[in-house]
N, C-alpha and C. Protein backbone atom coordinates (compact mmCIF):
# COMPACT_ATOMS: atom_id res chain seq x y z
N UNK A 1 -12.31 19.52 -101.72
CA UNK A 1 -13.47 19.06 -102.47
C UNK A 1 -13.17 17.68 -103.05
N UNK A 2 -14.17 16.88 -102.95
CA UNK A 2 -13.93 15.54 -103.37
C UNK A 2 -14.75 15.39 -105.18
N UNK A 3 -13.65 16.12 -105.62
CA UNK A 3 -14.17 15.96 -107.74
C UNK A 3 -13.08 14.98 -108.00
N UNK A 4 -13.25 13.91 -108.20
CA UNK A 4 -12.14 12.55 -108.96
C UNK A 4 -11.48 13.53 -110.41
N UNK A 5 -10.22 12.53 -110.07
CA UNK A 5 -9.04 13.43 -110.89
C UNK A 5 -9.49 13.34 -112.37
N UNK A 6 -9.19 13.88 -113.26
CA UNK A 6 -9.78 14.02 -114.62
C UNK A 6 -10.67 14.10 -114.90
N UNK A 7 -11.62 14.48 -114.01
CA UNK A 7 -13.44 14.96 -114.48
C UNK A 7 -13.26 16.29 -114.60
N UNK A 8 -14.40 16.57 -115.50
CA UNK A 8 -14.59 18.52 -115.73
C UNK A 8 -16.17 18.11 -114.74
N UNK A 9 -16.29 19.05 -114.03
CA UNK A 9 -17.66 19.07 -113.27
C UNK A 9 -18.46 20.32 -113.70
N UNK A 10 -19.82 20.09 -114.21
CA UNK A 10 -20.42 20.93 -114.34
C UNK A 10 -21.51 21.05 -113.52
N UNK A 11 -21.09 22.67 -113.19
CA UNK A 11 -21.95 23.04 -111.93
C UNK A 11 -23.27 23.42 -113.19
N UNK A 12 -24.57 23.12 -112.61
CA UNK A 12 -26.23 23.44 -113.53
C UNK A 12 -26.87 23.94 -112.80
N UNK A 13 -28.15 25.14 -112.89
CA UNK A 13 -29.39 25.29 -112.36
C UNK A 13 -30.10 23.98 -112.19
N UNK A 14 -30.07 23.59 -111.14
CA UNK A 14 -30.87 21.91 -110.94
C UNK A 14 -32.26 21.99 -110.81
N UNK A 15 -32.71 23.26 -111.09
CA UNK A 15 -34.18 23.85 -110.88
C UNK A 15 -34.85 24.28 -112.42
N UNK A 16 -34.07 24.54 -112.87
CA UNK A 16 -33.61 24.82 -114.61
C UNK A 16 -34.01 23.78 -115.80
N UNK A 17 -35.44 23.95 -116.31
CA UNK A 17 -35.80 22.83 -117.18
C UNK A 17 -34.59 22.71 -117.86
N UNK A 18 -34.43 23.81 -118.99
CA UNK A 18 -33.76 23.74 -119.73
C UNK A 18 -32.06 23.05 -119.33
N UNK A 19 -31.65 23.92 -117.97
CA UNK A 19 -30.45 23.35 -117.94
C UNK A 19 -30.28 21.96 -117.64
N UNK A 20 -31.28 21.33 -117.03
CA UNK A 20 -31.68 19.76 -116.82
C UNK A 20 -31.82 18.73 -117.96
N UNK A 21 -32.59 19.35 -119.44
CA UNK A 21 -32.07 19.13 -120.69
C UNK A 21 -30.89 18.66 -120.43
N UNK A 22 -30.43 20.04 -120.67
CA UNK A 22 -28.66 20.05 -120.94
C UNK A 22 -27.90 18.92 -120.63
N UNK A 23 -28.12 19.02 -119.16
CA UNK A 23 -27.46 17.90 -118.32
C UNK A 23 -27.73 16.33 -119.09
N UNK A 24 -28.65 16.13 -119.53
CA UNK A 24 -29.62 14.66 -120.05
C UNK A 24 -28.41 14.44 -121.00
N UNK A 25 -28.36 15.43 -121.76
CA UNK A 25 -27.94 15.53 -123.18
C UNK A 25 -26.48 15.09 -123.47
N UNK A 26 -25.90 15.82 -122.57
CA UNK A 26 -24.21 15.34 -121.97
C UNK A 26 -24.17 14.44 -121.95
N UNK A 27 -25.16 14.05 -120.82
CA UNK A 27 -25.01 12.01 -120.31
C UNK A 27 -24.86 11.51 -121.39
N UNK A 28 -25.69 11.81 -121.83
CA UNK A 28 -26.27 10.79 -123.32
C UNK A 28 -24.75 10.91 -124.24
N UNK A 29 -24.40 11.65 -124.59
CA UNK A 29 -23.29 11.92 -125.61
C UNK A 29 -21.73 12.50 -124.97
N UNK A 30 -21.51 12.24 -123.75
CA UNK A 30 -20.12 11.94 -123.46
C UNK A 30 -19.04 10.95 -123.73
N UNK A 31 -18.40 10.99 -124.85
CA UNK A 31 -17.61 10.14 -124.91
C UNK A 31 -16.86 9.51 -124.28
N UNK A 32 -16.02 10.01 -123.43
CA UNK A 32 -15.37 9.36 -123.27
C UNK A 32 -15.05 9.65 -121.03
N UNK A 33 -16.59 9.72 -121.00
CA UNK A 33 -17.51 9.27 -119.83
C UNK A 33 -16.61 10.51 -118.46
N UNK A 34 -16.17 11.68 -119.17
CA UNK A 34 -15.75 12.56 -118.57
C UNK A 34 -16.13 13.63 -117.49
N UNK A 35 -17.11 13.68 -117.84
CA UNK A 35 -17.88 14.71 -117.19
C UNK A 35 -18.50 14.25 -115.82
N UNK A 36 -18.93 14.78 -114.84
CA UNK A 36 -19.74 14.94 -113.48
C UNK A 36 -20.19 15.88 -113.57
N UNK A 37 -21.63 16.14 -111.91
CA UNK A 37 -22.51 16.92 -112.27
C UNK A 37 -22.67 17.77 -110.81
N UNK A 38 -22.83 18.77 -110.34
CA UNK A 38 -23.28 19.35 -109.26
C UNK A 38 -24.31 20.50 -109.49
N UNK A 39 -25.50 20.65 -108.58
CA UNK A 39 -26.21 21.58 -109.41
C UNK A 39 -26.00 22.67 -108.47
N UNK A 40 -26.30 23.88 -109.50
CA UNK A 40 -25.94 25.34 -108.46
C UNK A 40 -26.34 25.56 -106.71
N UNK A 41 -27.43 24.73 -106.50
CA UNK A 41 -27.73 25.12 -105.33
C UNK A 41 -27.66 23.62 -104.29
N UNK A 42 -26.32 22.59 -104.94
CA UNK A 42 -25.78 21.94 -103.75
C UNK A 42 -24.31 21.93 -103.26
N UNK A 43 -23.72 21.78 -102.24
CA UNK A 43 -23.15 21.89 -101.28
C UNK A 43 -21.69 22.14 -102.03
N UNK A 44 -21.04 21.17 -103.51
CA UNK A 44 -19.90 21.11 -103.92
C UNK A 44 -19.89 22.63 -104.35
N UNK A 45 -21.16 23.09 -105.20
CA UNK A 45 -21.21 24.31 -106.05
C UNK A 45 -21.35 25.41 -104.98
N UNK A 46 -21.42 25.31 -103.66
CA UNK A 46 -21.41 26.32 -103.07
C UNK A 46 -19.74 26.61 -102.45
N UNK A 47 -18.94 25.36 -102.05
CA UNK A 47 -17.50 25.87 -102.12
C UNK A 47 -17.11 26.13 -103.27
N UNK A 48 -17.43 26.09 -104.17
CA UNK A 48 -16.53 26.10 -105.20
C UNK A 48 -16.87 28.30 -105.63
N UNK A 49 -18.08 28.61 -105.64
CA UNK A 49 -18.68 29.28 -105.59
C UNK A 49 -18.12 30.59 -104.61
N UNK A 50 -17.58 29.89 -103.10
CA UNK A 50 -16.78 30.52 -102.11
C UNK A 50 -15.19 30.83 -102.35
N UNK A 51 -15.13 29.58 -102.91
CA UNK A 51 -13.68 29.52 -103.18
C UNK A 51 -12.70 30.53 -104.23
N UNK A 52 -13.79 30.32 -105.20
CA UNK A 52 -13.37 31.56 -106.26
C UNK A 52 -13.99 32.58 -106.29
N UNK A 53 -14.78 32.92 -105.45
CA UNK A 53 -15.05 34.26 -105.15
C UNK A 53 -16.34 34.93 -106.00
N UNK A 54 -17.17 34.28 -106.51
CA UNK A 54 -17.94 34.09 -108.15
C UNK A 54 -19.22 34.89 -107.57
N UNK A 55 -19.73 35.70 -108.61
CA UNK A 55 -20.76 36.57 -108.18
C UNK A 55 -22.23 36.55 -108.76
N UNK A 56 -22.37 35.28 -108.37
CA UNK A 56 -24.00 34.37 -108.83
C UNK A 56 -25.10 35.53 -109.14
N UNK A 57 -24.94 37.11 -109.12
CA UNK A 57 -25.44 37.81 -110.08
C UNK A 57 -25.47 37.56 -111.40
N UNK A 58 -24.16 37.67 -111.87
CA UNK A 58 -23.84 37.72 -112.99
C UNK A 58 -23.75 36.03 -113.69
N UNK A 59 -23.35 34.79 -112.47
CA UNK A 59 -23.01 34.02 -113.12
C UNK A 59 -24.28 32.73 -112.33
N UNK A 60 -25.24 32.31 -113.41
CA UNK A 60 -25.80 31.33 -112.33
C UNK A 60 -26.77 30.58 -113.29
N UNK A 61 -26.25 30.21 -114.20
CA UNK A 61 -27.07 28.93 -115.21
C UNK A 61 -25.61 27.91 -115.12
N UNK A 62 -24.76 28.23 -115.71
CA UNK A 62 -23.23 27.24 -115.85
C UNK A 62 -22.08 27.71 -115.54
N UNK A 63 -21.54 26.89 -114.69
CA UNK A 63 -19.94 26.95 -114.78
C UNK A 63 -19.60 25.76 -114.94
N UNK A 64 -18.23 25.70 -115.68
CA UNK A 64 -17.25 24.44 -115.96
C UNK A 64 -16.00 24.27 -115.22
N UNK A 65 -15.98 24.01 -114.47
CA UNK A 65 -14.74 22.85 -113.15
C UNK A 65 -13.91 21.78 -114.22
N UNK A 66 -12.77 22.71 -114.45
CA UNK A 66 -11.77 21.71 -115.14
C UNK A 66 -10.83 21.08 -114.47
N UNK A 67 -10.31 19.52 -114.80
CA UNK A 67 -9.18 19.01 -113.85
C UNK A 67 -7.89 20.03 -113.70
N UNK A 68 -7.31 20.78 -114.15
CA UNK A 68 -6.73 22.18 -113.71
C UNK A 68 -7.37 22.79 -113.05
N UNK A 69 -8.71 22.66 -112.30
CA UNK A 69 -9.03 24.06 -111.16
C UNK A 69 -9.40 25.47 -112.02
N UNK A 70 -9.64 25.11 -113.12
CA UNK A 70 -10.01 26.70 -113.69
C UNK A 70 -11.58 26.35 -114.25
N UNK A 71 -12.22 27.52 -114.39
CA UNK A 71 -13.35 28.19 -113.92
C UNK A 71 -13.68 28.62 -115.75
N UNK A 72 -14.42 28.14 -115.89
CA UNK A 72 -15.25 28.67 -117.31
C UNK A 72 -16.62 29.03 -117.27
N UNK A 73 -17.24 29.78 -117.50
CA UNK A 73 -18.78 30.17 -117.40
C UNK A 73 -19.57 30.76 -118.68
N UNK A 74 -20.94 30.65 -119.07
CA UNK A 74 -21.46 31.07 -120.25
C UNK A 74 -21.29 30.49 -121.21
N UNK A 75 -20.93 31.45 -122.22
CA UNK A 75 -20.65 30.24 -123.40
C UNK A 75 -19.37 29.70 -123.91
N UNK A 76 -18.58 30.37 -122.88
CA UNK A 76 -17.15 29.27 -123.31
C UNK A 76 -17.38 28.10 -122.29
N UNK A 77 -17.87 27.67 -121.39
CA UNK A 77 -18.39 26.72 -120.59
C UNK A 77 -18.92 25.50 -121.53
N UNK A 78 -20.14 26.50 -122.16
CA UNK A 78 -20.82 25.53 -123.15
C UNK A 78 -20.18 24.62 -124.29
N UNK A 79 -19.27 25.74 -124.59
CA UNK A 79 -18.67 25.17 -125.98
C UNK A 79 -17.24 24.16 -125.62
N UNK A 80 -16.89 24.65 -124.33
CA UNK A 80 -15.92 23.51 -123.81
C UNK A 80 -16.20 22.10 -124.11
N UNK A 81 -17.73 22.27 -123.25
CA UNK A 81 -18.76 20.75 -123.12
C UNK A 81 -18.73 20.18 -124.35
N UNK A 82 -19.30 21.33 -125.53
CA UNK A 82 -19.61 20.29 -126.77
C UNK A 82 -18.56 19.64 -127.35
N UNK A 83 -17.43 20.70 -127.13
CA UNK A 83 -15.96 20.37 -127.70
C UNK A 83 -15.90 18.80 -127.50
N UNK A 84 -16.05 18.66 -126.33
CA UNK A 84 -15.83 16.82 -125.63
C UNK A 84 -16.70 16.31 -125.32
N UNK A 85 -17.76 16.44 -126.75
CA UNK A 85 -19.01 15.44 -126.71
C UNK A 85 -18.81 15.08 -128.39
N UNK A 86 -19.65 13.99 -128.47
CA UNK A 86 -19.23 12.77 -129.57
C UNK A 86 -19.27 14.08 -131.02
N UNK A 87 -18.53 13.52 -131.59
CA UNK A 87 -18.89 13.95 -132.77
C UNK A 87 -20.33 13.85 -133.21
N UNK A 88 -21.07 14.33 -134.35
CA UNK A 88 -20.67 16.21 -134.68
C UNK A 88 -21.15 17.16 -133.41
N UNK A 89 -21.39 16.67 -132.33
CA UNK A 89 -21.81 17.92 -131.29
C UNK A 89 -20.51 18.82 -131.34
N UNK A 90 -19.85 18.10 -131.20
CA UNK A 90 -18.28 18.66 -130.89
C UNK A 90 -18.03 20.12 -132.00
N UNK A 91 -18.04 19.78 -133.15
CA UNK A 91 -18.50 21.08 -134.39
C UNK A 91 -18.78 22.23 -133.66
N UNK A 92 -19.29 22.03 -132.40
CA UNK A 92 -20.75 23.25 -131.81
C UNK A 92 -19.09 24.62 -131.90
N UNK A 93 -18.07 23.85 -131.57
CA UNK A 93 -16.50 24.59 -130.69
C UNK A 93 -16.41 25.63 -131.78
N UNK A 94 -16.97 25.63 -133.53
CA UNK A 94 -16.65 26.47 -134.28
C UNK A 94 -17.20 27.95 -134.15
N UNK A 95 -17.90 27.89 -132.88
CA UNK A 95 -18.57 29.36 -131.90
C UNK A 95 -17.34 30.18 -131.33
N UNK A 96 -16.45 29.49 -131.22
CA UNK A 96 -15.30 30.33 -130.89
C UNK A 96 -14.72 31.19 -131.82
N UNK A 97 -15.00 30.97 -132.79
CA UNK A 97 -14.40 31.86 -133.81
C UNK A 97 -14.88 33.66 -133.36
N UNK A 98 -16.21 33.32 -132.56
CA UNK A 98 -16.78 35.07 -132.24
C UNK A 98 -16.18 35.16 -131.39
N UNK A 99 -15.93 36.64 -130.49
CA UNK A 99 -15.29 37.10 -129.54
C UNK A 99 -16.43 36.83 -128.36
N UNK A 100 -16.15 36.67 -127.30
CA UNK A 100 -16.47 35.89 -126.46
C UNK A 100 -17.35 37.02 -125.69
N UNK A 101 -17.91 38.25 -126.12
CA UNK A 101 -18.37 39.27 -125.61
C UNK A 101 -19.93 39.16 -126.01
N UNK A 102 -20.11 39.01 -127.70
CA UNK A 102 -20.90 38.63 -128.80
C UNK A 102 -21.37 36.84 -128.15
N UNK A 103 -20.97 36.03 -128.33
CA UNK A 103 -21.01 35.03 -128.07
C UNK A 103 -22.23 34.95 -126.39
N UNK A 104 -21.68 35.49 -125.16
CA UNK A 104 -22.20 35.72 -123.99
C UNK A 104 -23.72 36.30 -123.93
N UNK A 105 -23.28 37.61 -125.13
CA UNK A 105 -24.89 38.22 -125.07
C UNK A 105 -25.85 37.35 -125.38
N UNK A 106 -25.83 36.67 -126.50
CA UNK A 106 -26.39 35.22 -127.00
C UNK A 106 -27.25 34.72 -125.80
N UNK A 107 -26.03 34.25 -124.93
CA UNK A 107 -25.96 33.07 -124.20
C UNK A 107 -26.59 33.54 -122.91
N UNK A 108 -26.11 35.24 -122.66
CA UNK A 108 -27.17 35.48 -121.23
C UNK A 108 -28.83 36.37 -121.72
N UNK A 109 -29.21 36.55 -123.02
CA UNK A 109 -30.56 36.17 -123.37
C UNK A 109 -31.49 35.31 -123.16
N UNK A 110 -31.16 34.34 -123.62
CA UNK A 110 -31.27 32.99 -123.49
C UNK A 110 -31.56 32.25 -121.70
N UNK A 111 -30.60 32.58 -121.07
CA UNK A 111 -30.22 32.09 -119.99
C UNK A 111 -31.40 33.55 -118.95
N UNK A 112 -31.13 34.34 -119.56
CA UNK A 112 -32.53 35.25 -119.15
C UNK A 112 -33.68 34.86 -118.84
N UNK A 113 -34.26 34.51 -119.75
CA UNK A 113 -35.34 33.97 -120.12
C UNK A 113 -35.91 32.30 -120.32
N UNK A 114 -34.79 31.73 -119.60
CA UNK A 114 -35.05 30.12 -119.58
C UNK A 114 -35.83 29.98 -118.82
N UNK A 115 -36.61 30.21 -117.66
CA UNK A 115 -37.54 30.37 -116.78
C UNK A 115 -38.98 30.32 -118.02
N UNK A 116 -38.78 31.21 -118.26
CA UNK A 116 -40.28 31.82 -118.92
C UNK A 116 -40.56 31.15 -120.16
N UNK A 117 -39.28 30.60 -121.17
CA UNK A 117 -39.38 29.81 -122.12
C UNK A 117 -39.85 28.19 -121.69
N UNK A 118 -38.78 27.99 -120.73
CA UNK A 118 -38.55 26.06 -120.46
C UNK A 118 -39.45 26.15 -119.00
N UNK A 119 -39.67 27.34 -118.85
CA UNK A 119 -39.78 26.38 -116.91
C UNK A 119 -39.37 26.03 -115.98
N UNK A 120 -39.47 25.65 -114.49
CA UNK A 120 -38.98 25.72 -113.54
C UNK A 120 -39.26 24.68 -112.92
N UNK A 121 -38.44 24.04 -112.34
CA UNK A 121 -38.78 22.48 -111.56
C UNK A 121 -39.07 22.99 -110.21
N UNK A 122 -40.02 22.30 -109.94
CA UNK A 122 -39.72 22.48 -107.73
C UNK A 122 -38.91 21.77 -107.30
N UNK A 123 -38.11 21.07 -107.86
CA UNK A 123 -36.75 20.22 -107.15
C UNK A 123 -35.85 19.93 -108.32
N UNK A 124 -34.91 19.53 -107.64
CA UNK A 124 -33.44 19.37 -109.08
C UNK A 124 -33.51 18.21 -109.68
N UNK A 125 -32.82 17.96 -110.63
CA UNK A 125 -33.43 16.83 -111.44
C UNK A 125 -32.36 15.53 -111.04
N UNK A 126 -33.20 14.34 -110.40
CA UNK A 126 -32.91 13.40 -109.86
C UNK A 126 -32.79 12.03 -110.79
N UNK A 127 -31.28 12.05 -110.63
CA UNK A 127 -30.80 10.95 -111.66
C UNK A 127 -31.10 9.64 -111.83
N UNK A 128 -30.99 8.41 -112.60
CA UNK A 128 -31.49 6.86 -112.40
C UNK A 128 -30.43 6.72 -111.50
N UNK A 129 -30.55 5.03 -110.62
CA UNK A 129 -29.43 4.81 -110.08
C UNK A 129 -27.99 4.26 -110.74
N UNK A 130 -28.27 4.39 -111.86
CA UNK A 130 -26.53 4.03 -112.52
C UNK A 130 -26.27 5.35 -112.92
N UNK A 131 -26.99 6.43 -113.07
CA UNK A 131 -26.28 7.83 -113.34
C UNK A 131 -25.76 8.24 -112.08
N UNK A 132 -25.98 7.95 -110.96
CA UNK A 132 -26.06 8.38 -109.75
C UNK A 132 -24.52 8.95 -109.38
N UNK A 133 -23.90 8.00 -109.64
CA UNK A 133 -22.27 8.33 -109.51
C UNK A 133 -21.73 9.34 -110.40
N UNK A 134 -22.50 10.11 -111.20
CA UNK A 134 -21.92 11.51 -111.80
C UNK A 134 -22.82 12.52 -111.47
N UNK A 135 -23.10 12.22 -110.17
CA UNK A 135 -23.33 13.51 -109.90
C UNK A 135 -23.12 13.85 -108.08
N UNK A 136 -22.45 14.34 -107.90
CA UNK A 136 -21.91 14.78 -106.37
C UNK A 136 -22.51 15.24 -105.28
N UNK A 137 -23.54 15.67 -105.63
CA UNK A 137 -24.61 16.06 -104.70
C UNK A 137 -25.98 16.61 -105.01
């Protein structure tokens, strides 16, 4: 897979108002210009998807692609992100304090129902051309 060394890649619903938000939101407040983007239903997120064996039942709004090769999903995914976004987003990391069971239910409510709350794109959300290079496919 071609992810440049020291990026965390976050795989998104690219169909996903809300997770398309998300994505905006990162851009906007990445410090220290870390992050890349693949959305669930293109080509990087489908090896990666193969590779670890991942069961898009259970897992299919976020995963987090760390430069170690390890695999975060839900809301430790999320709170990774905010962790290494500008201050005070970063604060968001004091979610860890719950057990990560509590935390998930939250997060796959939510992720339930993002359809019916935010909406649904007919295509993935297509970046300007200077964002273009953080995102892989």
């Amino acid at each position: 897979m071609n992810i440049p060394k020291d990026n965390y890649l976050i795989l998104f619903d690219g169909v996903c108002n809300l997770c398309n938000s998300s994505v905006q939101f990162v851009l906007k407040h990445d410090k220290n210009n870390r992050f890349i983007f693949s959305s669930l239903q293109g080509e990087i997120a489908e090896k990666i998807i193969e590779n670890f064996n991942i069961d898009t039942d259970n897992i299919d709004s976020i995963i987090l692609f760390t430069p170690e090769e390890k695999l975060f999903y839900k809301s430790t995914a999320a709170l990774k992100i905010a962790y290494r976004l500008k201050f005070p987003i970063s604060l968001l990391s004091i979610f860890f304090i719950f057990p990560r069971v509590i935390r998930d239910i939250v997060y796959d409510f939510i992720a339930k129902n993002r359809y019916k709350w935010f909406g649904k794109s007919e295509s993935c959300y297509m970046p300007t051309p200077e964002l273009s290079k953080k995102f892989l496919d």
